[in-house]
Each structure stands twice: as structure tokens, then as C-alpha cells.
Protein backbone atom coordinates (compact mmCIF):
# COMPACT_ATOMS: atom_id res chain seq x y z
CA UNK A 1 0.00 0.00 0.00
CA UNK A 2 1.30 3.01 -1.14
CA UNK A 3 0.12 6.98 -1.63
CA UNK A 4 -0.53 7.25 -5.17
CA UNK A 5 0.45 10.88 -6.22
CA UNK A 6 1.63 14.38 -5.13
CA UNK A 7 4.20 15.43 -2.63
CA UNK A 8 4.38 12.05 -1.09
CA UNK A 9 3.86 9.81 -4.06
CA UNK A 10 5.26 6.40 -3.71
CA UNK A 11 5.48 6.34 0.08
CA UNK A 12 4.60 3.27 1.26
CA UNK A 13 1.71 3.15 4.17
CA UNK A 14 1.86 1.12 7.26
CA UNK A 15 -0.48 -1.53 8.02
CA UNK A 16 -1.61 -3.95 10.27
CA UNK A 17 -1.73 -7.64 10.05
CA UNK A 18 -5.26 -8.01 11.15
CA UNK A 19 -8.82 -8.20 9.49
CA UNK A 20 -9.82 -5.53 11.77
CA UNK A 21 -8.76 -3.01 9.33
CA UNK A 22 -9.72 -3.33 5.70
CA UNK A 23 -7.63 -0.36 3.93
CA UNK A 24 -9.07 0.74 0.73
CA UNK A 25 -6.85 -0.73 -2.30
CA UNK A 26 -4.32 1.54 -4.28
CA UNK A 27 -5.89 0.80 -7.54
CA UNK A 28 -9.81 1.80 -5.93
CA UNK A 29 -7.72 4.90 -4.30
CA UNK A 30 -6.31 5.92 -8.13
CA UNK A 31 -9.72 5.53 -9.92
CA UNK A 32 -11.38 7.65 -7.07
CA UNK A 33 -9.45 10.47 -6.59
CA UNK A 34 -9.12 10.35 -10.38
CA UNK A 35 -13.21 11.12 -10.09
CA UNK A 36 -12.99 13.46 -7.40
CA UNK A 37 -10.16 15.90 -9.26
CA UNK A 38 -8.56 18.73 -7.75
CA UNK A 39 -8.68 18.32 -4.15
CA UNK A 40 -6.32 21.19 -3.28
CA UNK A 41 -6.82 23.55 -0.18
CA UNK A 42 -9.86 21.09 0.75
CA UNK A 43 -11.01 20.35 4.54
CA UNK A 44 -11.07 16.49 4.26
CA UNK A 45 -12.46 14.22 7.35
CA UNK A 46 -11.56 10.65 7.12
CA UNK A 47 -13.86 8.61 9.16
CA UNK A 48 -13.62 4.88 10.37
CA UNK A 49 -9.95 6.16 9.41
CA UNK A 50 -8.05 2.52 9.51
CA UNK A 51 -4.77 3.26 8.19
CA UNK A 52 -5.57 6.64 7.22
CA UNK A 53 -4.59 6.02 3.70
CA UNK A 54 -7.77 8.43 1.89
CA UNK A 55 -6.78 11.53 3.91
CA UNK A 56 -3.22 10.71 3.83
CA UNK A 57 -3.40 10.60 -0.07
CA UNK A 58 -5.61 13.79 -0.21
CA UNK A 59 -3.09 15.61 2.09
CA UNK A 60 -0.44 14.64 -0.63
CA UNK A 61 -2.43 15.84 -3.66
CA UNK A 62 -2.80 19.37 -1.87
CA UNK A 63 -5.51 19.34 0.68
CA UNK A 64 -5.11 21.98 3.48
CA UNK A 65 -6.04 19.24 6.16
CA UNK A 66 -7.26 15.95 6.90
CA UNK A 67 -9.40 15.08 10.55
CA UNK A 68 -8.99 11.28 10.90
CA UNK A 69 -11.64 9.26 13.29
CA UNK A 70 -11.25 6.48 14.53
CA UNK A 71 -12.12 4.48 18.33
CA UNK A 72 -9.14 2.05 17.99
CA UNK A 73 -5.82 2.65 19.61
CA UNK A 74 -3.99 0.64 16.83
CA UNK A 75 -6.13 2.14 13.98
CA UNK A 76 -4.84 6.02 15.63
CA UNK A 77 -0.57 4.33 16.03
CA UNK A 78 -0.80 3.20 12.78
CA UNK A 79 -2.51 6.84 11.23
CA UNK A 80 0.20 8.32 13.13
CA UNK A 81 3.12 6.26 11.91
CA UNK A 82 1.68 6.55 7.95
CA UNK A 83 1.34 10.50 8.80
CA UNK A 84 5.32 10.62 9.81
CA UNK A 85 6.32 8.57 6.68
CA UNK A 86 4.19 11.24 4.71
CA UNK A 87 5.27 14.15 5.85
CA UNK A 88 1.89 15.20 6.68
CA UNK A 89 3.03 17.01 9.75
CA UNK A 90 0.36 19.31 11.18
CA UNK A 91 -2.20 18.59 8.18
CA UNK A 92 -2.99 15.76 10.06
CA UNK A 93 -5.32 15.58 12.94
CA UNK A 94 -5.51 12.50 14.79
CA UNK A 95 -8.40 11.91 17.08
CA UNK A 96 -9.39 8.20 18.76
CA UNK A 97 -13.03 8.82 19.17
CA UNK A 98 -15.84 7.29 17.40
CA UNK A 99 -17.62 8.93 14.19
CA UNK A 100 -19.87 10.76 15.75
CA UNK A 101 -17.81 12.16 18.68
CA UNK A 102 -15.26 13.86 15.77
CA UNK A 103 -18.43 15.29 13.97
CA UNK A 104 -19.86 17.14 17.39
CA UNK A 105 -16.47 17.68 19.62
CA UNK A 106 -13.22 17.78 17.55
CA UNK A 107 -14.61 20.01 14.31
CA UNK A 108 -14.37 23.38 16.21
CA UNK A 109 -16.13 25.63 13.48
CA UNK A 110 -14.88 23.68 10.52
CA UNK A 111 -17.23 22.87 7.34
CA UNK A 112 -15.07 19.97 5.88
CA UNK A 113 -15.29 19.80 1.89
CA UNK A 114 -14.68 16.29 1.34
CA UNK A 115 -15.90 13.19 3.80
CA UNK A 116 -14.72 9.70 3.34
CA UNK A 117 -17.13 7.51 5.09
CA UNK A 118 -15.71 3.88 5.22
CA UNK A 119 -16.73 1.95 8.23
CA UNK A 120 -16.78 -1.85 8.60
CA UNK A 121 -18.55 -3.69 6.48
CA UNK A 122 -22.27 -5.27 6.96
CA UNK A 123 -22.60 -2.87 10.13
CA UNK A 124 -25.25 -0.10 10.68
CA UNK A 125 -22.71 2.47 11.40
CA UNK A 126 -22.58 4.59 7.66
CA UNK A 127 -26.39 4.70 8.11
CA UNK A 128 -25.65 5.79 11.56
CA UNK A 129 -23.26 8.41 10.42
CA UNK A 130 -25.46 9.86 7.53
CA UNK A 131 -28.11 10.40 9.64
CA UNK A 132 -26.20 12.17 12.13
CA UNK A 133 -24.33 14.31 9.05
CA UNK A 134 -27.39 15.46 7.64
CA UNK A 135 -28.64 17.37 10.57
CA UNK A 136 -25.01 18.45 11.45
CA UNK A 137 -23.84 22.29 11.13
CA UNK A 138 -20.32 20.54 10.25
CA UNK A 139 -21.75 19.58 6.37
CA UNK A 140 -22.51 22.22 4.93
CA UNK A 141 -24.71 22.65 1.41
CA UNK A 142 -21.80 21.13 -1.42
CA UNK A 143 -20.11 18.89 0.70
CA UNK A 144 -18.93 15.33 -0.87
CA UNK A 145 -19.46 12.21 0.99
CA UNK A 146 -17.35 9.42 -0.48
CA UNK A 147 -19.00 6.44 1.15
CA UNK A 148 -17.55 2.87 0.44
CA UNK A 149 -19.20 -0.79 1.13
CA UNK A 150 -19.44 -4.00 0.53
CA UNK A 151 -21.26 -4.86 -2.89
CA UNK A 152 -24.41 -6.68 -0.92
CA UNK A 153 -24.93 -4.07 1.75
CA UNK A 154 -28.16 -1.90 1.44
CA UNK A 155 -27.68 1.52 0.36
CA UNK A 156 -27.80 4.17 3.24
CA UNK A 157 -30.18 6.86 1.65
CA UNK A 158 -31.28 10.39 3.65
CA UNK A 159 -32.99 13.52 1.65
CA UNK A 160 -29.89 15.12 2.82
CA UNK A 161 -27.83 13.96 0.28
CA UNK A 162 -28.29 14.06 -3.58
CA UNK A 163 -26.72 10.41 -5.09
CA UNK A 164 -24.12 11.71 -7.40
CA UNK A 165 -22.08 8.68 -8.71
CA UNK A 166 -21.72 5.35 -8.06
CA UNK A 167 -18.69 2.67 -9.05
CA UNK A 168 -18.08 -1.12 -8.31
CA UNK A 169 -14.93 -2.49 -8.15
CA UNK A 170 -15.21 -6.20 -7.58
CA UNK A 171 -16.86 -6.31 -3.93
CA UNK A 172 -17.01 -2.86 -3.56
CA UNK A 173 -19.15 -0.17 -4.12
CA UNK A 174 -18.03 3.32 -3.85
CA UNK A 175 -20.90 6.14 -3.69
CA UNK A 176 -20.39 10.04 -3.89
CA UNK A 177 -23.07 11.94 -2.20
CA UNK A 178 -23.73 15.34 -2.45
CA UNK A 179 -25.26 17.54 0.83
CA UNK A 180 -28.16 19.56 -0.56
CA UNK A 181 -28.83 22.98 -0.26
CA UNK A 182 -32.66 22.47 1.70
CA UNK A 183 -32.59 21.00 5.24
CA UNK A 184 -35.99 21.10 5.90
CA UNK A 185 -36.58 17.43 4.63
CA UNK A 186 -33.08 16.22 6.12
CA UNK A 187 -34.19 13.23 8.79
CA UNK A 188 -33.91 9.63 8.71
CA UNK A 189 -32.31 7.22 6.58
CA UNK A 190 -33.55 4.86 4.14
CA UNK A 191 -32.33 2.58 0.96
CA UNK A 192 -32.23 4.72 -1.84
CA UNK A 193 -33.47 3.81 -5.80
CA UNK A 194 -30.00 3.81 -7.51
CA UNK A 195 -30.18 5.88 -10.76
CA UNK A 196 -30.62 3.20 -13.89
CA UNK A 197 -27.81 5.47 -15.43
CA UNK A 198 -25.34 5.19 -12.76
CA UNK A 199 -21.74 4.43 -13.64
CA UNK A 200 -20.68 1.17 -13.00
């Protein structure tokens, strides 16, 4: 595992021996920051952080800062070890706390751009998280949710967010969500109709 491109490209990223963490492949890392462009001078959270490998590889490619989340004391060593081999220095902030403790307590007054949402798999937690987000001062109107699953999970779904593309790669699916401009409709989560056109 390795940080694709930028100022650290071809760093290699710690990891652990251990299902417990499940970090997102370099080729599914390429294609989706090849989707997402130009993520320069961005406010990126990385949630269910594992290795930290997302917001480590947005940090490289220019992104003002990365918040990584995550409740494991391995998960938060190992972010901190793959920050030092990055040189990601004070663009990274490290918290061990669960999702929703980063989103309320460890934001201050931020409005992140970009969220990467990738908790374990076949778990309620992204549903969890998405319905906390869409109520949440901290995600603004035009933030990006990049939310990745297993292939067989149901879809997390809230009025909040506007289903802007979706890609499989083998087992996984990748979604990008878009935080609409109305709130008034923003509560609960369901499964969401997929778009017939969507990109696979």
C-alpha cells in the first residue's frame, strides 16, 4: 500500500496484520481520486480512518487538512506512523473517538469539503453516520461524501444527500453523495433507488 500521487507519491503506508482493518486498495484509491479531481486547499475528514490512507493521499495531492476518526488505539498508532512517513506534519489531525464524537467535539467551526465515510462492512454504522451528518452544522450545502461498502450491503439513503455517482470495483461499491442545499426534509435514513444510469 502506497500513496498514489503528489508530494508524497510512492510512500509506502503502514499496516496492520489483522482483518480488523480493511484499507481501501491503491488501484480503488487511483480511480477515485481520479473522479474526485482537484482536491487542493480542501477540509477532508476521514472517518472509520483505519490506516488513514484516503486523507493521507488527499493531504499529498494538496488538501489543506485531513481530521482522521477512529475508536481504535492501533487504527490512531498506525494513522500516526503513515502520517510521519508522509510528511503530513500538522495537516494531520488524529483523534481516537468514534464517528460521531469527531463530527460534534473535535470540528471546532470547521465545514469539511470532502468526507470519506468507510466503516466496517455489513454494520449499521454509515447509516448511523449519515443520519447524524445530515442534521449536522459541520456539512454544509456542497459537501462530498465518499461512502464505500461492501457490494451486498443496502444503500444508506437520507434527503440530505443528492446520489451523485456510483462505481463497483469487484466487492465494492463506492458512492459520492452530495449535501443539498434544503434542510428542511433532512431526517432519517432509508435505501435509496439507484439511478438506472449510474456508472458502473
Amino acid at each position: 500500500m502506497r500513496i498514489i500521487a503528489g508530494s508524497a507519491r510512492g510512500r509506502k503506508l503502514a499496516s496492520l496484520p489483522t482483518d480488523a482493518i480493511r484499507p481501501t486498495s491503491d488501484r480503488i484509491r487511483e480511480s477515485l481520486f481520479s473522479i474526485l479531481g482537484d482536491v487542493r486547499d480542501l477540509v477532508v475528514v476521514d472517518g472509520f480512518a483505519g490506516s488513514g490512507a484516503l486523507g493521507l493521499e488527499a493531504i499529498s495531492r494538496g488538501a489543506s487538512r485531513a481530521y482522521f476518526f477512529d475508536r481504535s488505539g492501533r487504527s490512531t498508532a498506525l494513522i500516526k506512523e503513515n502520517a510521519q512517513r508522509t510528511r503530513a506534519g500538522r495537516r494531520a489531525i488524529i483523534e481516537r473517538c468514534t464517528f460521531n464524537q469527531g463530527l460534534e467535539e473535535h470540528l471546532g467551526d470547521e465545514t469539511p469539503d470532502l468526507w470519506f465515510i468507510d466503516p466496517p462492512y455489513h454494520t449499521t454504522l454509515a447509516h448511523k453516520a449519515l443520519e447524524k451528518m445530515a442534521t449536522s452544522p459541520r456539512v454544509t450545502a456542497g459537501a462530498l461524501v465518499v461512502w464505500e461498502s461492501d457490494i451486498d450491503e443496502a444503500v444508506p439513503h437520507t434527503p440530505a444527500f443528492a446520489l451523485e455517482d456510483e462505481r463497483i470495483y469487484g466487492r465494492t461499491r463506492i458512492q459520492l453523495l452530495r449535501r443539498r442545499e434544503d434542510r428542511d426534509d433532512a431526517t432519517g435514513v432509508t435505501p435509496v433507488d439507484r439511478p438506472e444510469d449510474a456508472t458502473r
